[in-house]
Protein backbone atom coordinates (compact mmCIF):
# COMPACT_ATOMS: atom_id res chain seq x y z
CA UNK A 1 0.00 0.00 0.00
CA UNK A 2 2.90 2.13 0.39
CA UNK A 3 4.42 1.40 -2.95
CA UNK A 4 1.54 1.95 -4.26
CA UNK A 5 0.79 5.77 -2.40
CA UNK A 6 5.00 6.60 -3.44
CA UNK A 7 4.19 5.13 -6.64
CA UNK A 8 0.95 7.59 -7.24
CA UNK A 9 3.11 10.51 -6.01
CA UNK A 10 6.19 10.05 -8.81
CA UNK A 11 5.79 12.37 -12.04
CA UNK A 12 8.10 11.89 -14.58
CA UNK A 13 10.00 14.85 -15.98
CA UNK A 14 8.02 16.03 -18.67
CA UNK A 15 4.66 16.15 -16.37
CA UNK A 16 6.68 18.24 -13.74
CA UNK A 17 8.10 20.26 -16.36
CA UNK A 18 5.17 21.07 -18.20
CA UNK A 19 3.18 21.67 -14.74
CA UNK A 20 5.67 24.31 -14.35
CA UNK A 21 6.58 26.02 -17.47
CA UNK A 22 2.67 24.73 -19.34
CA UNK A 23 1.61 28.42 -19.03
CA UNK A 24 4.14 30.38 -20.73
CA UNK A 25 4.80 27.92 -23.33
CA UNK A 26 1.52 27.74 -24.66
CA UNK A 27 1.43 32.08 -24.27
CA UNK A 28 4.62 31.62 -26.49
CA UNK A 29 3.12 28.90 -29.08
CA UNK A 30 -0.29 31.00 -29.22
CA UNK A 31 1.43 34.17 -29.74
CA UNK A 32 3.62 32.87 -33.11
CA UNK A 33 0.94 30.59 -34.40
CA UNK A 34 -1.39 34.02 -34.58
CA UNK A 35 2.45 35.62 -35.69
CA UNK A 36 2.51 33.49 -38.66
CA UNK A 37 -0.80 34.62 -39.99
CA UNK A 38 -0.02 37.56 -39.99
CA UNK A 39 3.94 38.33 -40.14
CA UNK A 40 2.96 42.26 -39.28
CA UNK A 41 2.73 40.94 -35.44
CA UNK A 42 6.69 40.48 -35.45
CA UNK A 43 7.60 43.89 -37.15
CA UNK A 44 9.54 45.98 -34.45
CA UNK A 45 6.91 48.96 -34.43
CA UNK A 46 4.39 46.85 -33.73
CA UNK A 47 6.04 44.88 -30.88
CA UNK A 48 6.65 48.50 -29.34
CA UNK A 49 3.06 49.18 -29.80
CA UNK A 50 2.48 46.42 -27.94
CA UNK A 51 4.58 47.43 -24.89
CA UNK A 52 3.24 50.68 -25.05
CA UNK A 53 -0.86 49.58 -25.16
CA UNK A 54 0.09 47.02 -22.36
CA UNK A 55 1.69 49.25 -19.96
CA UNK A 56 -1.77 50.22 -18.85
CA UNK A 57 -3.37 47.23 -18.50
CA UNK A 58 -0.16 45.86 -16.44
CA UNK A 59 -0.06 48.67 -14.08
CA UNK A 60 -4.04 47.86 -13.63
CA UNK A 61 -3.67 44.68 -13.36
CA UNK A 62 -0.56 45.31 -10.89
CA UNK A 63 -3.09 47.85 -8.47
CA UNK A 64 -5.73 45.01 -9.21
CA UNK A 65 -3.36 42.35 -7.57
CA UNK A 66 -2.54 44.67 -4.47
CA UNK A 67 -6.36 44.08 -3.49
CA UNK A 68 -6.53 40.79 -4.45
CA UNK A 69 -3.57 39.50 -2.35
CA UNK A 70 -4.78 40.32 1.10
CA UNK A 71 -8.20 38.83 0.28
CA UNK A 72 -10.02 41.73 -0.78
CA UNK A 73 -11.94 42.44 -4.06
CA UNK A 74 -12.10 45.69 -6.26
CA UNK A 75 -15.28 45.35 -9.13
CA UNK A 76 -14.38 49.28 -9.59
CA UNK A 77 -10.28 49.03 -10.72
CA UNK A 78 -11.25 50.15 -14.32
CA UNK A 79 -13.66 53.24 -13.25
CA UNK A 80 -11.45 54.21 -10.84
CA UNK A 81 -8.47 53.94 -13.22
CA UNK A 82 -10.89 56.05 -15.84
CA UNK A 83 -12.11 58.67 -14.04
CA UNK A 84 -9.17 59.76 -12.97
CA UNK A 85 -7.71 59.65 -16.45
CA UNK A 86 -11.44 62.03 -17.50
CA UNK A 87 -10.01 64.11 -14.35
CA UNK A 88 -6.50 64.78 -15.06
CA UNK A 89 -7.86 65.48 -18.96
CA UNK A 90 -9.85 68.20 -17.34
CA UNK A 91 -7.94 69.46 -14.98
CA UNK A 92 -4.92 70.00 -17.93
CA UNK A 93 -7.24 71.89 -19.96
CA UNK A 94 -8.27 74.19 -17.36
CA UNK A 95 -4.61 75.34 -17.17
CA UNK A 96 -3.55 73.26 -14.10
CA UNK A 97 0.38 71.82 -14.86
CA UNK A 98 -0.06 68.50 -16.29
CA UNK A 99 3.00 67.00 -13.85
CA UNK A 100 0.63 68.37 -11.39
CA UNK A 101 -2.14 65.64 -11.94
CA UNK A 102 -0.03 62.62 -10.59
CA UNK A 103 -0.08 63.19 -7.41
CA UNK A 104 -3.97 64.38 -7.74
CA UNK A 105 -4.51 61.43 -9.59
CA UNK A 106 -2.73 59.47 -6.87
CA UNK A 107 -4.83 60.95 -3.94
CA UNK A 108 -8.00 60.63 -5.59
CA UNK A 109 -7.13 57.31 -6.25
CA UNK A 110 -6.29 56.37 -2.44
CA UNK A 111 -9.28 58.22 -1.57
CA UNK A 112 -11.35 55.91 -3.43
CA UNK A 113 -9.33 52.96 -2.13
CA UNK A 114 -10.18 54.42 1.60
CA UNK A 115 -13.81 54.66 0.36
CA UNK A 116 -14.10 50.53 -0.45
CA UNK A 117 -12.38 49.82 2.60
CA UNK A 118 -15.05 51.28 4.51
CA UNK A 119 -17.76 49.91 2.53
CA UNK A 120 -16.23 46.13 3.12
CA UNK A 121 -14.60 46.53 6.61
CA UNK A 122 -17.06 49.36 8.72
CA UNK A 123 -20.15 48.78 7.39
CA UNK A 124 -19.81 45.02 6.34
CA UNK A 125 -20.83 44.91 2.50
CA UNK A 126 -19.45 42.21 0.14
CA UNK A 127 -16.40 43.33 -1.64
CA UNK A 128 -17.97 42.59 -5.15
CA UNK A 129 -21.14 44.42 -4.12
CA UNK A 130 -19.88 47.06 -2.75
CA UNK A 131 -17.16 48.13 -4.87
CA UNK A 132 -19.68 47.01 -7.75
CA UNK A 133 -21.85 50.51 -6.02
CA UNK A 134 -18.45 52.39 -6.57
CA UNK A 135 -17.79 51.57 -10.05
CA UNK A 136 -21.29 52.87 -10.71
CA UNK A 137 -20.45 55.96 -8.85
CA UNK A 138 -17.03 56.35 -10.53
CA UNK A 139 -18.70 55.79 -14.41
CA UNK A 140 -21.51 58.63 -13.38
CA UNK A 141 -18.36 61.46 -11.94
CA UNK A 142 -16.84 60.26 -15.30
CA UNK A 143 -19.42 61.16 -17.31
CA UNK A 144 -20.44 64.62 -15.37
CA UNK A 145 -16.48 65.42 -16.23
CA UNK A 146 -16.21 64.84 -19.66
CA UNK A 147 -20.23 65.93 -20.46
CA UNK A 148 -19.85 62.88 -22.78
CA UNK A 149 -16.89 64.47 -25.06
CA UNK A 150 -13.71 63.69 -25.81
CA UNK A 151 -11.16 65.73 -23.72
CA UNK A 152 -8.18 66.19 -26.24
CA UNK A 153 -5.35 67.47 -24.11
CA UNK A 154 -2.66 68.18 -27.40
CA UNK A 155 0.89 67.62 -27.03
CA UNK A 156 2.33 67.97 -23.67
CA UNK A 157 6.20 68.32 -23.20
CA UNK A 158 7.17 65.84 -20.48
CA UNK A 159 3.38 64.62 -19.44
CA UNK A 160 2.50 62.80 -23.35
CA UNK A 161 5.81 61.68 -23.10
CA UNK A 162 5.01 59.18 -20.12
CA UNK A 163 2.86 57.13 -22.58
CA UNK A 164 3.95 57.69 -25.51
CA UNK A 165 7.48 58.65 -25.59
CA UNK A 166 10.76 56.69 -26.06
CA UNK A 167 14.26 55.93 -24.54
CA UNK A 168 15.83 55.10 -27.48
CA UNK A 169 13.52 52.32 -29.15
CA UNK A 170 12.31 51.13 -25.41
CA UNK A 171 8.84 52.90 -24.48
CA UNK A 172 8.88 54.57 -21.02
CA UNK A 173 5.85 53.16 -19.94
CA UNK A 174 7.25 50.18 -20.30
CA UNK A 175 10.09 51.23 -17.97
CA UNK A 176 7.40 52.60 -15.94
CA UNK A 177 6.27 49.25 -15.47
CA UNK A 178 8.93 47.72 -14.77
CA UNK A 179 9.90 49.69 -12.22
CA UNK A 180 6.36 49.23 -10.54
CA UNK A 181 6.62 45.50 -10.39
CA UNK A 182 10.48 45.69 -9.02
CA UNK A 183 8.47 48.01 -5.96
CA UNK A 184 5.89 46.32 -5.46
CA UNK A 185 7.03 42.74 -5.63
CA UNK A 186 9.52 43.79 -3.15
CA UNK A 187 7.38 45.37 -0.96
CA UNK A 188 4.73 41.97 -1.08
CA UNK A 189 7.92 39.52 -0.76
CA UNK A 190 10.18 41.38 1.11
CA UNK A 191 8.29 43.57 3.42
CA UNK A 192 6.57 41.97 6.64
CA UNK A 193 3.35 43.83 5.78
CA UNK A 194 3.80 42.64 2.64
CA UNK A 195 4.01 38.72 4.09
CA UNK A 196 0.88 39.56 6.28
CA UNK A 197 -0.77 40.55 3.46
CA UNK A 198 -0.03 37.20 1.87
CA UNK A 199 -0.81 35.18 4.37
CA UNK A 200 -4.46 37.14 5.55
CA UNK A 201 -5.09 36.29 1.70
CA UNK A 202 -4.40 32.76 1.83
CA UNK A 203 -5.65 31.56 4.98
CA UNK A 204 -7.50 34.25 6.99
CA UNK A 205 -7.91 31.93 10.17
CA UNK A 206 -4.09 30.58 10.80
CA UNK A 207 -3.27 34.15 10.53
CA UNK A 208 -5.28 35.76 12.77
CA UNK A 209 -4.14 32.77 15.41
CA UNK A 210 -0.92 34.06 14.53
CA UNK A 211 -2.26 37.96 15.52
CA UNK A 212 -2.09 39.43 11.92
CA UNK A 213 -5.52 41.53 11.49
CA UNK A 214 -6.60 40.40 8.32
CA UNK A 215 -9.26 44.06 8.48
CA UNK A 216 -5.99 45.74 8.68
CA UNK A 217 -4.20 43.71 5.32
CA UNK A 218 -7.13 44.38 3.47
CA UNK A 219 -7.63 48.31 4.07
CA UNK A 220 -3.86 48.76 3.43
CA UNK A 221 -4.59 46.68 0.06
CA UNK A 222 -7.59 48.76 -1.01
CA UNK A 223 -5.41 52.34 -0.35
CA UNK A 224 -2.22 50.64 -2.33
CA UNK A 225 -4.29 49.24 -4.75
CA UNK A 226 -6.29 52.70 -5.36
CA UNK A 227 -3.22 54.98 -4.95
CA UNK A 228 -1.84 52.59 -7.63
CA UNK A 229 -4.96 53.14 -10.15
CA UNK A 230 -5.05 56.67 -9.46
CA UNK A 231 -2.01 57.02 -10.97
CA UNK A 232 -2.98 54.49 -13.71
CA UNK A 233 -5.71 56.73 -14.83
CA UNK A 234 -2.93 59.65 -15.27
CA UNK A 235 -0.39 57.86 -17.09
CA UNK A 236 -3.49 56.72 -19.37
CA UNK A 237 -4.38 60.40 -19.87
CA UNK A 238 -0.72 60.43 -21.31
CA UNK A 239 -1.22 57.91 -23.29
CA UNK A 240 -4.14 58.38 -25.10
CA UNK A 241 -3.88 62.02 -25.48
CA UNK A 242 -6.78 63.10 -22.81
CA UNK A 243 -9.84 60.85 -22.60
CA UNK A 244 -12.86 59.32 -24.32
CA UNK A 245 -16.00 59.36 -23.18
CA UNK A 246 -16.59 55.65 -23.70
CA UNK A 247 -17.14 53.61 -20.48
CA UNK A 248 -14.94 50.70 -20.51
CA UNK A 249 -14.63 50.00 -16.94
CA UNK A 250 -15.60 46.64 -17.30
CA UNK A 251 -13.08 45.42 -19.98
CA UNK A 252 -10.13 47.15 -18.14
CA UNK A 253 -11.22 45.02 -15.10
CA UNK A 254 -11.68 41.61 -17.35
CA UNK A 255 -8.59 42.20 -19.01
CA UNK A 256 -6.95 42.62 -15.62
CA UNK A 257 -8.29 40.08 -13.96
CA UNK A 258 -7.08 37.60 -16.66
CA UNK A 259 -3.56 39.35 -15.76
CA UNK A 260 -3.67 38.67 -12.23
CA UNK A 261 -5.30 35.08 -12.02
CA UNK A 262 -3.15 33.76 -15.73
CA UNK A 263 -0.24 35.19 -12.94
CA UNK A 264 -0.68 32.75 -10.73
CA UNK A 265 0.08 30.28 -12.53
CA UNK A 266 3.94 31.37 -12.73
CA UNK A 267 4.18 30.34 -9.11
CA UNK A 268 4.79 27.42 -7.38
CA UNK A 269 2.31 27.48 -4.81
CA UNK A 270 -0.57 29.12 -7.17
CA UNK A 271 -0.45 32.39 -5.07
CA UNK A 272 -1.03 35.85 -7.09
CA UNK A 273 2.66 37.00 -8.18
CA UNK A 274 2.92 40.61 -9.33
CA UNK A 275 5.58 39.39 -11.60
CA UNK A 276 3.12 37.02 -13.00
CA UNK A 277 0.79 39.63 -13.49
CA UNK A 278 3.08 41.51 -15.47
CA UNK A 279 3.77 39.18 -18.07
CA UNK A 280 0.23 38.25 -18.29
CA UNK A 281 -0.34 41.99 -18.33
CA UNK A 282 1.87 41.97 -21.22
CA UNK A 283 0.57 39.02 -23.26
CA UNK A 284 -3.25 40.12 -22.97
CA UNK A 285 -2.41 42.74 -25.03
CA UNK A 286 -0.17 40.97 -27.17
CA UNK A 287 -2.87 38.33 -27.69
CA UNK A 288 -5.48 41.14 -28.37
CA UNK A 289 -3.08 42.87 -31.03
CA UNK A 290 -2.33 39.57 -32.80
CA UNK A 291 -6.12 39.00 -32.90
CA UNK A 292 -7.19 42.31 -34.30
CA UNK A 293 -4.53 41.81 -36.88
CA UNK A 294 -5.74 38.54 -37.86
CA UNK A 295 -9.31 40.22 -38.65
CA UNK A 296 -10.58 39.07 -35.23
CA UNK A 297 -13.73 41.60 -34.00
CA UNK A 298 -13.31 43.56 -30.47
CA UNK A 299 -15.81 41.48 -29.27
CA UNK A 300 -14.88 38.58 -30.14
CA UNK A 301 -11.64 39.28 -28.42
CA UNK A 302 -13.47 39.83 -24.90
CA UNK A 303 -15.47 36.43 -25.67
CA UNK A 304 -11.61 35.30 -25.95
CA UNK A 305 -10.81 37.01 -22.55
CA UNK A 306 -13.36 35.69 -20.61
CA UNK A 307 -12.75 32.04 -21.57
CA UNK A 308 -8.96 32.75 -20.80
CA UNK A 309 -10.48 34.15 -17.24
CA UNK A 310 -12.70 30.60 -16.87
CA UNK A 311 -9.52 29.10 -17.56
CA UNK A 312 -6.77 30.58 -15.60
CA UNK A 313 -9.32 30.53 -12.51
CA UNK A 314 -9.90 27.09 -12.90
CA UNK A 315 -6.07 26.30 -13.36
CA UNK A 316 -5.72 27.96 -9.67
CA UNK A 317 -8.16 26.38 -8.35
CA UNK A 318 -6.74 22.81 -9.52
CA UNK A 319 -3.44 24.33 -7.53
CA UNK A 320 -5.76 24.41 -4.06
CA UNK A 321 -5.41 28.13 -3.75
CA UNK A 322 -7.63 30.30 -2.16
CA UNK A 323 -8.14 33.31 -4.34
CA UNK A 324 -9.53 36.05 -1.98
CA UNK A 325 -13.16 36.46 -2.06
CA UNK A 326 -13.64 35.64 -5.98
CA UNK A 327 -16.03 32.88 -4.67
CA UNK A 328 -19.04 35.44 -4.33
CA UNK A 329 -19.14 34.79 -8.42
């Protein structure tokens, strides 16, 4: 019976292998079978235009993760992330210096995160329904900012250049991102908040034996998390020249959440890795340019998405991983 038990426990090399490197392998094989439809995928100016369009879905997806990790839930991260890019739009054409609307962006963005946090923890509302009554909120400010118009902000010295400019070939938001993940994976691996934070996400009651508040992981989660989209929703202003009135809340958030969960996947343990996210960040958008390039419709691409989602869920919850209060779906 032993034998047998040892025996049931021994993988061979390829199943360990692919159980660790199954993910980005077939994120590699899907991204050059879709390249050799349609060689235009590989050309340099479109691989930069890839970095560039999926620095703002990683950095959402990063804030996304902050909230995730301790356990909590944010339905909002795209509105939030949107209506402070509608803000800063506004607040540039009004005359206020564009450098000036990072740090506004920031605030408004922790001030939202402070909001959620005492939606969930003081008054005791689900995270998905609550924050889902803040991403309502958050789409109505939007739309009594930009009246429903596009908010071109022009050429900016400096501020356009944080989305759209270069270092050499490299795109700085790119290196903006980069330099995000570097922060905040340190602070989540390196930091003992950080550790609390991980372990109120993955088992709420052996931590609090252990005397970590889990109330207290999750509110500093929600104010990283929104300080982080906050400043999203600037760098997006940057990006796309000012705003659109569109409301895409929703697809941001799908988009990230594919990010985040497709993450955890690059770990050991199934746990949400901000490094993960990051190069999930960055192949969402690759997989969406390849798509559109091959003729594939926008919403066929979120029908893609959302089976990706189903997917990458599942695969974490085949790992035994708790992930934070997604169960409410």
């Amino acid at each position: 019976m032993v034998q047998s038990q040892a025996a049931g426990k021994i993988q061979s090399p390829w199943i360990r292998f692919l159980s660790k490197r199954g993910t980005g392998i077939c994120m590699v094989l899907i991204l050059l079978i879709l390249g050799i439809r349609a060689p235009l995928f590989f050309s340099l100016d479109n691989l930069m235009d890839v970095l560039k369009q999926g620095g703002i879905l990683t950095l959402l997806s990063l804030g996304l993760t902050l909230v995730l990790v301790p356990g909590g839930f944010d339905m909002g991260a795209g509105a939030t992330m949107q209506f402070t890019c509608n803000l800063a739009a506004a607040l540039i054409l009004s005359g206020i210096a564009p450098m000036f609307t990072i740090p506004v962006g920031i605030l408004l963005g922790f001030g939202v995160g402070l909001f959620n946090a005492f939606l969930v923890l003081v008054m005791h509302i689900p995270s998905f329904v609550g924050t889902l009554g803040t991403m309502f909120v958050l789409q109505g400010l939007t739309q009594l900012v930009n009246k429903g118009q596009v908010m071109n902000i022009g050429i900016r010295p400096y501020f356009t250049a944080l989305g759209q400019g270069h270092i050499a070939f490299i795109p700085i938001i790119f290196i903006i991102v980069l330099v995000m993940m570097v922060i905040i994976n340190y602070f989540l691996k390196h930091t003992r908040t950080g550790l609390r934070m991980y372990a109120s996400g993955q088992n709420p009651q052996a931590a609090a034996i252990r005397g970590i508040s889990t109330a207290k992981c999750i509110l500093i989660g929600y104010l990283l998390s929104g300080a982080m989209l906050g400043f999203t929703g600037v760098v997006q202003c940057s990006y796309i020249y000012g705003s659109t009135p569109i409301i895409a809340g929703i697809d941001f958030l799908i988009q990230a959440l594919v990010a985040a969960y497709l993450g955890t996947t690059f770990s050991k343990t199934g746990e949400l890795s901000i490094i993960g996210s990051t190069i999930c960040g960055l192949f969402v958008a690759a997989l969406s340019n390849a798509l559109i390039i091959n003729g594939i419709s926008n919403r066929q691409i979120s029908g893609v998405l959302g089976v990706v989602l189903i997917v990458s869920i599942l695969i974490t919850v085949i790992h035994k991983r708790e992930i934070g209060q997604v169960t409410i779906f």
